[in-house]
Protein backbone atom coordinates (compact mmCIF):
# COMPACT_ATOMS: atom_id res chain seq x y z
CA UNK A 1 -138.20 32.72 40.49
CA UNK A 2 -139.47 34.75 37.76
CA UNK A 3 -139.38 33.68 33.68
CA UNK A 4 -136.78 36.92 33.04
CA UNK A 5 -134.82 35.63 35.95
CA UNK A 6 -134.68 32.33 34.83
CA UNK A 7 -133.53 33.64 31.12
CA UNK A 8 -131.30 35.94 32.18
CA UNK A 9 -129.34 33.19 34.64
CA UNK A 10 -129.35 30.22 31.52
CA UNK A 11 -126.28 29.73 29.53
CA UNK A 12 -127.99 27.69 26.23
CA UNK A 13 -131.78 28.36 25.90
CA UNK A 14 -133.81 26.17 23.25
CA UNK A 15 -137.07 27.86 22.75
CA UNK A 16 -140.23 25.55 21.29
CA UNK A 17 -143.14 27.26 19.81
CA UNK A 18 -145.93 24.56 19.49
CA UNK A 19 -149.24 25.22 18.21
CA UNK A 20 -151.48 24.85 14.86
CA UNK A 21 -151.56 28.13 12.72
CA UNK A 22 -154.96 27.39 11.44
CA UNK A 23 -156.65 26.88 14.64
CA UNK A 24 -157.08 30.16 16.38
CA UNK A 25 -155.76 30.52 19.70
CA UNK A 26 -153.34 27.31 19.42
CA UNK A 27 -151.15 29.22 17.07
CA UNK A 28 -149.95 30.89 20.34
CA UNK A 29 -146.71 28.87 20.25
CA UNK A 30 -145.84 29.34 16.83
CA UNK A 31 -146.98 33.01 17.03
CA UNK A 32 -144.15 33.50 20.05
CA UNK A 33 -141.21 31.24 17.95
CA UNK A 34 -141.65 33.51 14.74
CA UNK A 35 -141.73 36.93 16.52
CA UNK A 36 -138.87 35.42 18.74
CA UNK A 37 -136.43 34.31 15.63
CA UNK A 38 -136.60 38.19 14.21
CA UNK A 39 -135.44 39.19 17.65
CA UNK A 40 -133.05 37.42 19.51
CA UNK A 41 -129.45 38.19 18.22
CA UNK A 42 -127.78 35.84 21.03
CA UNK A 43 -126.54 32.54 19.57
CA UNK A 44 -126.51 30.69 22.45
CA UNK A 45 -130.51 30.73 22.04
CA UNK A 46 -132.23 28.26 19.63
CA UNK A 47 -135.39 29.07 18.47
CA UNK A 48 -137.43 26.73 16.97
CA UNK A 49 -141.29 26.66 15.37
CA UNK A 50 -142.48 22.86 16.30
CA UNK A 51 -145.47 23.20 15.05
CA UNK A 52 -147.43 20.31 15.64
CA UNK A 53 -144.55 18.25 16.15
CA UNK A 54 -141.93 18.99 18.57
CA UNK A 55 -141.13 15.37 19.00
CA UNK A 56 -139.92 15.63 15.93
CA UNK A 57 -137.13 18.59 17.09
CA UNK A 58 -135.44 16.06 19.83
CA UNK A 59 -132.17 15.52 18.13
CA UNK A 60 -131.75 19.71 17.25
CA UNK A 61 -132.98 20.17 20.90
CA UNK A 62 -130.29 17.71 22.54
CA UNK A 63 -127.61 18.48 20.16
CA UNK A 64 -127.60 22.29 21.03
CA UNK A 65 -126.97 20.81 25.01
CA UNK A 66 -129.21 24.12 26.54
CA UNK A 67 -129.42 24.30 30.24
CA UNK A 68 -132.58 25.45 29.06
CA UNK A 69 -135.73 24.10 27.58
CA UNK A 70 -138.58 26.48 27.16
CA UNK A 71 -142.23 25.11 25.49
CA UNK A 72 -144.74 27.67 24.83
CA UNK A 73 -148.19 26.65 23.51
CA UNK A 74 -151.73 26.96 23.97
CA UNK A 75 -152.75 25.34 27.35
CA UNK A 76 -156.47 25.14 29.18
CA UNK A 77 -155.99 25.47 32.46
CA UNK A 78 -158.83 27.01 33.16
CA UNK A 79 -157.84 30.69 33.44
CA UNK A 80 -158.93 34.02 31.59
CA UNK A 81 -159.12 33.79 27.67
CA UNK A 82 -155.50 35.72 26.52
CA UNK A 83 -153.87 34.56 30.73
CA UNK A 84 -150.55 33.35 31.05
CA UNK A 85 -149.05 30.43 33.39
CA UNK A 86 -145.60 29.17 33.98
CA UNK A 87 -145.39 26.02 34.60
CA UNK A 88 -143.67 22.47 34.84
CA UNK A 89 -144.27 20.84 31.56
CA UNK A 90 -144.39 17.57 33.13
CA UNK A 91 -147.20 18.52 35.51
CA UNK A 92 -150.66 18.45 35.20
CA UNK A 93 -151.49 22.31 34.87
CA UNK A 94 -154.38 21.78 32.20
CA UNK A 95 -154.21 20.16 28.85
CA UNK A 96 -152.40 21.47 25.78
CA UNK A 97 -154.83 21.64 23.19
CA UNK A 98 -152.90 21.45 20.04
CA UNK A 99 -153.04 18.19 17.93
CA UNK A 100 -149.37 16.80 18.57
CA UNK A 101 -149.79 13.11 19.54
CA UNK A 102 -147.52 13.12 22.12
CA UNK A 103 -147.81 14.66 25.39
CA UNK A 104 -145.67 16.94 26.17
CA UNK A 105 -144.54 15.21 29.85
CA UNK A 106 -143.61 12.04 27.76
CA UNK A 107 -141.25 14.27 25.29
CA UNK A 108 -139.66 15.81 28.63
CA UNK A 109 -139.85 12.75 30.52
CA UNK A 110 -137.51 11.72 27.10
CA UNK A 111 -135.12 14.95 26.92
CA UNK A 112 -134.41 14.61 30.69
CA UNK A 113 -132.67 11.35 30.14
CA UNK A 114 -130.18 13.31 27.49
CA UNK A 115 -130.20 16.78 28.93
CA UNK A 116 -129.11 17.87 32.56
CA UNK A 117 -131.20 20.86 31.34
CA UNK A 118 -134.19 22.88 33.09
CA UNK A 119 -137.75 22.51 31.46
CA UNK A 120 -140.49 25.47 31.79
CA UNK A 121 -143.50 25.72 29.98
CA UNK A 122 -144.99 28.67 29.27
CA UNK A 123 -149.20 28.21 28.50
CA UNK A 124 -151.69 31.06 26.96
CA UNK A 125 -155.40 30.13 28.06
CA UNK A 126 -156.95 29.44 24.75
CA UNK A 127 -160.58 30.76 23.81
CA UNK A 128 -160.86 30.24 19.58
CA UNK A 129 -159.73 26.98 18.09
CA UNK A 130 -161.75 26.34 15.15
CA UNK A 131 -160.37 24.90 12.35
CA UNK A 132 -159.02 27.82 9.60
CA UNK A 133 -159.59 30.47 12.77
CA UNK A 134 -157.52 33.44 13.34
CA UNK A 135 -155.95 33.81 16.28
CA UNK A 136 -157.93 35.93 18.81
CA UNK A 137 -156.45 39.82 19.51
CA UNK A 138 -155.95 39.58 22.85
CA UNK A 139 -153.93 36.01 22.13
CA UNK A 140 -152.17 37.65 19.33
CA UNK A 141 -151.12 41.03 21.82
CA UNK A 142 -149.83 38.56 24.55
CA UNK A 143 -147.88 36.63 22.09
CA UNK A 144 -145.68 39.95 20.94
CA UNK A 145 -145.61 40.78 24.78
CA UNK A 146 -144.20 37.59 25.83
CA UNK A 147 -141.89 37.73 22.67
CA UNK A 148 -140.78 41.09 23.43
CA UNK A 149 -139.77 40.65 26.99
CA UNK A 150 -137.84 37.47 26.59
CA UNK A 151 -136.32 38.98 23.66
CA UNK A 152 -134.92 41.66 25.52
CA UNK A 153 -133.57 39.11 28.31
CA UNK A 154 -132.25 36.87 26.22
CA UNK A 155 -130.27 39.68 23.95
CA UNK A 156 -129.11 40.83 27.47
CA UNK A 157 -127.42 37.11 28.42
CA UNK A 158 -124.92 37.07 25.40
CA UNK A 159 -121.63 37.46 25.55
């Protein structure tokens, strides 16, 4: 099933932006979250900007009770600088390469025992992470893509 399926068909989405703003290509995440908070109208959609910390969003996650659970971040899996993957968060896809100390299957593996919720994860192949980097172009344009399109699913879902 496709990502603007999957939004379209969810009741309570919880977006996470994760990422470092000052480390190039890992402000993906947070890049997504920010564009995402000026857009969506719908308020059964949560966005939130985790930053390097979205362990630290668990009880605003859980207390919102999504069916939903999207992460977006800055993953190397090994694609094209600027490529996209879908993906099961708890899987083993590539690495996440911002600097939050826990994995991200441990904070699912943690939400699924207080959520009967769905968890995607949506990665941007990384290619600039030096410290007090901008974020590349081409990670930059697929960050206001991706925003865009969910945007325009999830105004489509509310009521």
């Amino acid at each position: 099933m496709e990502l603007i399926d999957i939004l379209k068909k969810a009741g309570r989405v919880v977006i996470c932006g994760i990422g470092n703003e000052v480390r190039g290509d890992d402000a993906f995440g947070v890049l997504v979250a920010e564009r995402l908070k000026k857009l969506v109208k719908n308020p059964n959609v949560l966005v939130l900007n985790c930053g390097e910390v979205p362990e630290s969003y668990t009880r605003k996650i859980t207390n919102f009770e999504p069916d939903l659970v999207i992460f977006i971040d800055a993953v190397d899996f090994g694609g094209e600088h600027g490529e996209l993957i879908v993906a099961d968060p708890e899987g083993t896809i590539g690495d996440a390469v911002s600097t939050h100390s826990l994995p991200l299957r441990v904070l699912v593996g943690y939400l699924k025992t207080r959520l009967n919720a769905e968890f995607v994860l949506i990665g941007c192949q990384p290619a600039v992470l030096g410290l007090f980097q901008e974020p590349s172009e081409i990670v930059v344009e697929r960050a206001d893509a991706l925003a865009e399109s969910m945007a325009g699913a999830l105004n489509e879902t509310e009521d």
